[in-house]
C-alpha atoms as a PDB file:
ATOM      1  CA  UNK A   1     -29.318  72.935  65.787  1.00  0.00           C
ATOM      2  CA  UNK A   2     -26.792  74.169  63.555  1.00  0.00           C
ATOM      3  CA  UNK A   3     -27.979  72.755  60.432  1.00  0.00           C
ATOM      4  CA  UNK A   4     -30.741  74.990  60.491  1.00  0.00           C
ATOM      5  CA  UNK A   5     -28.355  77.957  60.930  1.00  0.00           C
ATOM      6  CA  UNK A   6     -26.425  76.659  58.243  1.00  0.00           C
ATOM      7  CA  UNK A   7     -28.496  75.492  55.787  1.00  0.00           C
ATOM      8  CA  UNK A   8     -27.360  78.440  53.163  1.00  0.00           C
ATOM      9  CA  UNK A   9     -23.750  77.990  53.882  1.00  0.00           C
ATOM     10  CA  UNK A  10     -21.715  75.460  51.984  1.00  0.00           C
ATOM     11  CA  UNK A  11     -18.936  74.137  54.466  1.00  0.00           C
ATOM     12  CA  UNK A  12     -15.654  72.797  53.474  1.00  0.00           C
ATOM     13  CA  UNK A  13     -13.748  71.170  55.820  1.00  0.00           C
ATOM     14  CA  UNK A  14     -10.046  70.462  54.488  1.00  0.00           C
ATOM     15  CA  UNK A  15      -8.847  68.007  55.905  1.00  0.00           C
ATOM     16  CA  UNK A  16      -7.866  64.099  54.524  1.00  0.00           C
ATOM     17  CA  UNK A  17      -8.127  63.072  58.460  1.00  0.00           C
ATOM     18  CA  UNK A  18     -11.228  60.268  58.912  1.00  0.00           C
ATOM     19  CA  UNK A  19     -10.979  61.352  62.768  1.00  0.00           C
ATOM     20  CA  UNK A  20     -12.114  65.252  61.831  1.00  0.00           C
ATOM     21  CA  UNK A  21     -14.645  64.007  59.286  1.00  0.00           C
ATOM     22  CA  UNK A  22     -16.118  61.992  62.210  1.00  0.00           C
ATOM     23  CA  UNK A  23     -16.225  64.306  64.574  1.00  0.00           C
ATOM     24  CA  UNK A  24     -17.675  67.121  62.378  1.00  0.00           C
ATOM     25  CA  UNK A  25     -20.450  64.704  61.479  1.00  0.00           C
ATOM     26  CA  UNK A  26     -20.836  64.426  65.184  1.00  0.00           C
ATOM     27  CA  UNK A  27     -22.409  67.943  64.943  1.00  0.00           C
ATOM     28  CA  UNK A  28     -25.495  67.385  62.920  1.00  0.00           C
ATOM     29  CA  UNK A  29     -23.560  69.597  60.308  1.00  0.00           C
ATOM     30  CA  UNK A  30     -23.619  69.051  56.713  1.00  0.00           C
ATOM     31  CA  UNK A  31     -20.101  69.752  55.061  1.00  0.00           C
ATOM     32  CA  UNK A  32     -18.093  68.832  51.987  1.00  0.00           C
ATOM     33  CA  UNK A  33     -14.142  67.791  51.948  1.00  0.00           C
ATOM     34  CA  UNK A  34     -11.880  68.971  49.817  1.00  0.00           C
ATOM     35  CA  UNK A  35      -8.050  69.292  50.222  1.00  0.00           C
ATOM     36  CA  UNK A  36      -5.128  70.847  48.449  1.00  0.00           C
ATOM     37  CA  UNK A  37      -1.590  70.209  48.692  1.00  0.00           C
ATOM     38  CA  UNK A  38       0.224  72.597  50.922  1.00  0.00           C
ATOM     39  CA  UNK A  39       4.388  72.447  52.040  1.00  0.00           C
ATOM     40  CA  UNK A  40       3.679  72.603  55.785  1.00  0.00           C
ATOM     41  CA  UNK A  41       6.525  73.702  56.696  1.00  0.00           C
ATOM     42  CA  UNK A  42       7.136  76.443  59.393  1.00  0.00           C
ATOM     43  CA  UNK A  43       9.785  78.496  61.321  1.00  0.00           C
ATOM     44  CA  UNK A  44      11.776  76.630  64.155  1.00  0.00           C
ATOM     45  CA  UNK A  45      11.476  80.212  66.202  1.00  0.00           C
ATOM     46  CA  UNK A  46       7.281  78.827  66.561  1.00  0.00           C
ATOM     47  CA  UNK A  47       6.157  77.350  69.719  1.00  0.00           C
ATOM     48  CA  UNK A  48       3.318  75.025  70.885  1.00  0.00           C
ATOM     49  CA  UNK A  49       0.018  76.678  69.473  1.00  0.00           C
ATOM     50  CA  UNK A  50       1.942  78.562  67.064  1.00  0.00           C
ATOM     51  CA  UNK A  51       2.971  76.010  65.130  1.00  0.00           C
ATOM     52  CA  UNK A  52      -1.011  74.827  64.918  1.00  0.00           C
ATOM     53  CA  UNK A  53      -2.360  78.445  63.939  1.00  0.00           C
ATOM     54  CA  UNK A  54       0.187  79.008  61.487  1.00  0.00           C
ATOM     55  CA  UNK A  55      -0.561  75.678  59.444  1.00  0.00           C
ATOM     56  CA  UNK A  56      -4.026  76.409  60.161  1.00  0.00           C
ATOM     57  CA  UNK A  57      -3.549  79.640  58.044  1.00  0.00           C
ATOM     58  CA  UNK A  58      -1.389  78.183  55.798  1.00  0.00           C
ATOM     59  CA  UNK A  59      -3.441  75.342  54.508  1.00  0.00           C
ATOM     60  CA  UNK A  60      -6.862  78.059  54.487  1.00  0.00           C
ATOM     61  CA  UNK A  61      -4.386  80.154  52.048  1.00  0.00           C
ATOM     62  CA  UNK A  62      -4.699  77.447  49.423  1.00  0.00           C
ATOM     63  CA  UNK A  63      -8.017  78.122  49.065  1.00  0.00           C
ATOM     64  CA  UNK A  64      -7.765  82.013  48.846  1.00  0.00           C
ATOM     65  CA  UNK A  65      -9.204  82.845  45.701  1.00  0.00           C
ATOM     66  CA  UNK A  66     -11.369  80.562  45.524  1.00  0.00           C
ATOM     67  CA  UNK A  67     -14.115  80.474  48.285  1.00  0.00           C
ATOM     68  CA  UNK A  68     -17.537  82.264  47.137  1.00  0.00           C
ATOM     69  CA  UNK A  69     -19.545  84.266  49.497  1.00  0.00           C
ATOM     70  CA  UNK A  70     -21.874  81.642  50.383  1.00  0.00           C
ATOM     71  CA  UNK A  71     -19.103  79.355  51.657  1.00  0.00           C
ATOM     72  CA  UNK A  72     -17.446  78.688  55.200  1.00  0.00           C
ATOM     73  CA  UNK A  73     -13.595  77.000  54.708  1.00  0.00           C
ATOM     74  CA  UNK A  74     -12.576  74.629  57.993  1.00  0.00           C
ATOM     75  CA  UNK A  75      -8.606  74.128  58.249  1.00  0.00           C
ATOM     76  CA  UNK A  76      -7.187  72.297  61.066  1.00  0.00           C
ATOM     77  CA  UNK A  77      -3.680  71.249  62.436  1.00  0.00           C
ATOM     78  CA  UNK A  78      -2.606  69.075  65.673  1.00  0.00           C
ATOM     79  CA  UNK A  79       0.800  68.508  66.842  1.00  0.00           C
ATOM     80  CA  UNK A  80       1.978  66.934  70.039  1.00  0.00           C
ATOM     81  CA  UNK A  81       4.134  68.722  72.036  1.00  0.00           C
ATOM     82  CA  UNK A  82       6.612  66.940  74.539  1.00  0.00           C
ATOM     83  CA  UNK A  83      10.020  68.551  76.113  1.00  0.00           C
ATOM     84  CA  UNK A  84       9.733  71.666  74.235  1.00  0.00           C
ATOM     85  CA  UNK A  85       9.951  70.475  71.013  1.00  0.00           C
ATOM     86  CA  UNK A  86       7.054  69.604  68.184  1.00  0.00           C
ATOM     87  CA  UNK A  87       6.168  65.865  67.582  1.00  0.00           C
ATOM     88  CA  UNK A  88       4.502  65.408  64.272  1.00  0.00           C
ATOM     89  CA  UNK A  89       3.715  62.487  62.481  1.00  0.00           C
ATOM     90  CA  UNK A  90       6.601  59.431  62.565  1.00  0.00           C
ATOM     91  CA  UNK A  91       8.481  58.884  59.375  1.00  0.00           C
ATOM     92  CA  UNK A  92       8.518  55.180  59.928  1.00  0.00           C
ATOM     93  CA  UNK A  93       8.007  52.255  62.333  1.00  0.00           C
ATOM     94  CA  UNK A  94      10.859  52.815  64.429  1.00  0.00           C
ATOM     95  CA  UNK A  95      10.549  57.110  64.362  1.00  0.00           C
ATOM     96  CA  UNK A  96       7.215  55.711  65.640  1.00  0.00           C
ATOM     97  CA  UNK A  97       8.408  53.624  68.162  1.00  0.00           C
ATOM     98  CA  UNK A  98      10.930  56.066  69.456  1.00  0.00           C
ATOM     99  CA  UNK A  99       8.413  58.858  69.765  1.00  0.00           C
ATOM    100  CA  UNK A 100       6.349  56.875  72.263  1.00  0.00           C
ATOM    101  CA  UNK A 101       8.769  55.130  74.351  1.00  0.00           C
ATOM    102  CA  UNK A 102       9.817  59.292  74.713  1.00  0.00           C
ATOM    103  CA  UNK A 103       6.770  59.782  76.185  1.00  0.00           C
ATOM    104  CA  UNK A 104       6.198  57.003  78.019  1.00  0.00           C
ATOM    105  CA  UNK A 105       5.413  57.081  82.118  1.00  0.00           C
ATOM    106  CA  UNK A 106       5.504  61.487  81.137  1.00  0.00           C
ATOM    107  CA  UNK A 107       2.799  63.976  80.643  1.00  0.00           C
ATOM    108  CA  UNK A 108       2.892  65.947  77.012  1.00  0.00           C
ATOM    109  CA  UNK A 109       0.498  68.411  75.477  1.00  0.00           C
ATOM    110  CA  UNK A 110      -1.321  68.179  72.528  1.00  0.00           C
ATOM    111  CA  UNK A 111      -2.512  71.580  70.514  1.00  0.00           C
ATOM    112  CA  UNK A 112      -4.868  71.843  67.568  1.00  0.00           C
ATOM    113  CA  UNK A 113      -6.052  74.750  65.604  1.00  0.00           C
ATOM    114  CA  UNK A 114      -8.948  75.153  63.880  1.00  0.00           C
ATOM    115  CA  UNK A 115      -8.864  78.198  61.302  1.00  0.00           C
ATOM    116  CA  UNK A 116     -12.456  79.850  59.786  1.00  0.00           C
ATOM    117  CA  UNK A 117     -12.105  81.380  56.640  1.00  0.00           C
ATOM    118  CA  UNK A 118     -15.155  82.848  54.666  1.00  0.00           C
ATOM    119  CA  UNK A 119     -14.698  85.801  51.850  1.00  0.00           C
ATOM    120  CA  UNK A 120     -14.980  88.650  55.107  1.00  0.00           C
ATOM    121  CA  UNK A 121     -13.318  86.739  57.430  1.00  0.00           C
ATOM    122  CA  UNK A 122     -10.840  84.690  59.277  1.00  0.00           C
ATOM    123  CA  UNK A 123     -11.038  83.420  62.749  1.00  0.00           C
ATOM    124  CA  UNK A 124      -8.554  80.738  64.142  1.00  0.00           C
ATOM    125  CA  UNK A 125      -9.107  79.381  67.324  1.00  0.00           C
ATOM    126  CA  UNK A 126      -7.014  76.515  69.295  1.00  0.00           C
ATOM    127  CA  UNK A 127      -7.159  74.301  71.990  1.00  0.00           C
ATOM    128  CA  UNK A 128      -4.682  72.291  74.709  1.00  0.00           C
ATOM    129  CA  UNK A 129      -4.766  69.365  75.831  1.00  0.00           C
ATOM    130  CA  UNK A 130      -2.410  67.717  78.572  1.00  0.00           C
ATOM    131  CA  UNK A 131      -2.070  64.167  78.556  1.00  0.00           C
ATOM    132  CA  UNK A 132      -1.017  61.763  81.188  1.00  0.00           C
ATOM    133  CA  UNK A 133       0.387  58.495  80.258  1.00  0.00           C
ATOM    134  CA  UNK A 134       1.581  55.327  81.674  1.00  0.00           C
ATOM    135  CA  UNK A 135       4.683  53.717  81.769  1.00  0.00           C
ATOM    136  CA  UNK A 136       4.988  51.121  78.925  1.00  0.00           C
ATOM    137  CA  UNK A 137       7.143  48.262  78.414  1.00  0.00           C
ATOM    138  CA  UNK A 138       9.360  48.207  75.159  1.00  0.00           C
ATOM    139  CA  UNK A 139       7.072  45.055  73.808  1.00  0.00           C
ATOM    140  CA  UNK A 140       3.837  47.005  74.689  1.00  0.00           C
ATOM    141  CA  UNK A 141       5.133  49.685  72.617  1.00  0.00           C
ATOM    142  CA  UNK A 142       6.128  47.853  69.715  1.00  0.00           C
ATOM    143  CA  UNK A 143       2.837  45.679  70.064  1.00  0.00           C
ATOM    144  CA  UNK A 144       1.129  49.104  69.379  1.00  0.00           C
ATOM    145  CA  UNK A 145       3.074  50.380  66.372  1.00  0.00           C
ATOM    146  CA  UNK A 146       2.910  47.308  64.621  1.00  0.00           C
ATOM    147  CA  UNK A 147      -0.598  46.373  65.224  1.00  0.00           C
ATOM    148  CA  UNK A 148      -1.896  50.196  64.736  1.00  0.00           C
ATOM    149  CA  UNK A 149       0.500  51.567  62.630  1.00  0.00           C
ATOM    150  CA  UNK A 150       0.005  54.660  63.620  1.00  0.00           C
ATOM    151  CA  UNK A 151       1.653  56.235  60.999  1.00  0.00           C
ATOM    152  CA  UNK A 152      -0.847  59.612  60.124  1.00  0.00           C
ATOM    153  CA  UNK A 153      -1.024  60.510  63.639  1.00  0.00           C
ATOM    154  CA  UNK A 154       0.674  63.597  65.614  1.00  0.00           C
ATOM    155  CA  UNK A 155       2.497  61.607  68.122  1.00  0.00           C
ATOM    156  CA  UNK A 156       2.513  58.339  66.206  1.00  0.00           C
ATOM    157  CA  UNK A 157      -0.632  57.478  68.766  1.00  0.00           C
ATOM    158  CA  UNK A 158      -4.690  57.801  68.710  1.00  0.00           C
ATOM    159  CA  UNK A 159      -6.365  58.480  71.816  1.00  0.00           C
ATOM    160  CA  UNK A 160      -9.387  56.402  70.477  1.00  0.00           C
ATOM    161  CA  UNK A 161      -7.411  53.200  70.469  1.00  0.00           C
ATOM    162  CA  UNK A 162      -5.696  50.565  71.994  1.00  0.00           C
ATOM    163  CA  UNK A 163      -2.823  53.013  73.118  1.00  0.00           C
ATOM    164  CA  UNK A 164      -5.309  55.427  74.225  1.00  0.00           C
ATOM    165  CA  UNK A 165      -7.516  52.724  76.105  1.00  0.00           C
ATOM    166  CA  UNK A 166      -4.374  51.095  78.108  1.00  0.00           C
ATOM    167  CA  UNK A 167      -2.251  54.238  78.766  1.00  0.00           C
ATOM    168  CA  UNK A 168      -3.859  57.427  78.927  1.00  0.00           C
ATOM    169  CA  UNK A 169      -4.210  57.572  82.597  1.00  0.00           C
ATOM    170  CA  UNK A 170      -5.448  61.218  82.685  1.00  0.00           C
ATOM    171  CA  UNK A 171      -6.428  63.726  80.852  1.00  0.00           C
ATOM    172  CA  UNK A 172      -6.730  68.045  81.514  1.00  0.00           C
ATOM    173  CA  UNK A 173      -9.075  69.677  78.862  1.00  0.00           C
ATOM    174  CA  UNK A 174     -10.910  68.295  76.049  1.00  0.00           C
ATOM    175  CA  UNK A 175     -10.948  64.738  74.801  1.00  0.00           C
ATOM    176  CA  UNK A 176     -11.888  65.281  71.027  1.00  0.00           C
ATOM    177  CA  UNK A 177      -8.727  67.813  70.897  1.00  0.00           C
ATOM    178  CA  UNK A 178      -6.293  65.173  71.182  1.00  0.00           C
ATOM    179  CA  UNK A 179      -8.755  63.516  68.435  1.00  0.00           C
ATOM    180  CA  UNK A 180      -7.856  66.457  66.052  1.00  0.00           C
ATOM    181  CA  UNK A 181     -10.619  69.075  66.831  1.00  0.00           C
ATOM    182  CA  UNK A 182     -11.619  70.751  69.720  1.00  0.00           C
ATOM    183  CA  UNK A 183     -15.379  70.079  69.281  1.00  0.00           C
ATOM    184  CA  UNK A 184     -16.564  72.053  72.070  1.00  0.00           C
ATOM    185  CA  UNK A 185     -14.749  75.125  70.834  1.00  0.00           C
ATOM    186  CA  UNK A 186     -15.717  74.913  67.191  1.00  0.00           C
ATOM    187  CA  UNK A 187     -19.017  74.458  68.244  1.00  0.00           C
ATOM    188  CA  UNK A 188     -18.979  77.525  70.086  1.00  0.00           C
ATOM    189  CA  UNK A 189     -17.410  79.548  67.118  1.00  0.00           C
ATOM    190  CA  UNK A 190     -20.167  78.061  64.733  1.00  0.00           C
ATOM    191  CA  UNK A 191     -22.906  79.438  67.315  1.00  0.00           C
ATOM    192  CA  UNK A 192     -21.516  82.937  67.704  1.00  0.00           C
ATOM    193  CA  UNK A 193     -20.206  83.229  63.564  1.00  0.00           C
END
């Protein structure tokens, strides 16, 4: 469907994640990856989506001289969000460890931003998820980090495993978001750009 639409373009999708490079594929499109280092670092004064959209922008602006008119640039950011406050990606085992047993038996958000960047234009566009979880025991918990080491993920979890199969107990708004990209939503923006 969109390959045909596409078929000129050359899209780059920047991102290192095997989760986004999965789901894109999941669209019948055909893209390239290619990243570049970027400091993501951001002002404490930005909030939930904020944070996602400005990274989004931020990791597009690496690219900024670069892209040629015939290509489309895909940049992409997910945080957690719990209590107010970002959760990012755990420093270690026990950051890990902490981060979940924080959110365990509680309900937390999870935001991603996708940002479009072509030579005319730039689009970003973001999604929310909330997520439900269970209550888990301390050895459940550790079973998880230690098994999984979920070390590269927002939230030191992945909805697509164990953790996500024994204690996501509900979800409100899209599954793939909490994956890293809000499929639905890109797909959308891909029909309409």
């Amino acid at each position: 469907m969109l390959k045909e639409k596409f078929k000129n373009t050359d899209i780059i999708l920047a991102s290192q994640s095997p989760r986004r490079q999965e789901l894109l594929k999941g669209l019948d499109l055909d893209f390239s990856i290619e990243t570049r280092p970027v400091d993501e670092v951001y002002s404490t004064d930005l909030k939930a989506a904020e944070i996602t959209d400005y990274l989004a922008v931020l990791k597009a602006s690496a690219f900024k001289n670069d892209l040629k008119e015939n290509q489309l640039l895909m940049t992409s950011d997910t945080i957690v969000w719990f209590n107010d406050a970002p959760l990012e990606k755990p420093k270690n085992e026990q950051h890990a460890i902490e981060m979940i047993s924080s959110m365990s038996g509680q309900i937390h958000e999870v935001y991603t931003s996708v940002c479009f960047t072509s030579t005319t234009q730039q689009t970003v566009i973001n999604d929310c998820t909330k997520v439900h979880f269970a209550a888990l025991s301390p050895e459940e918990i550790e079973y998880y980090v230690k098994t999984y080491q979920p070390m590269d993920k927002a939230g030191a979890y992945g909805i697509q495993d164990w953790l996500g199969y024994a204690a996501v107990t509900k979800l409100e708004g899209c599954y793939y978001n909490v994956m890293g990209l809000p499929l639905p939503k890109v797909y959308e923006f891909l029909k309409q750009f």
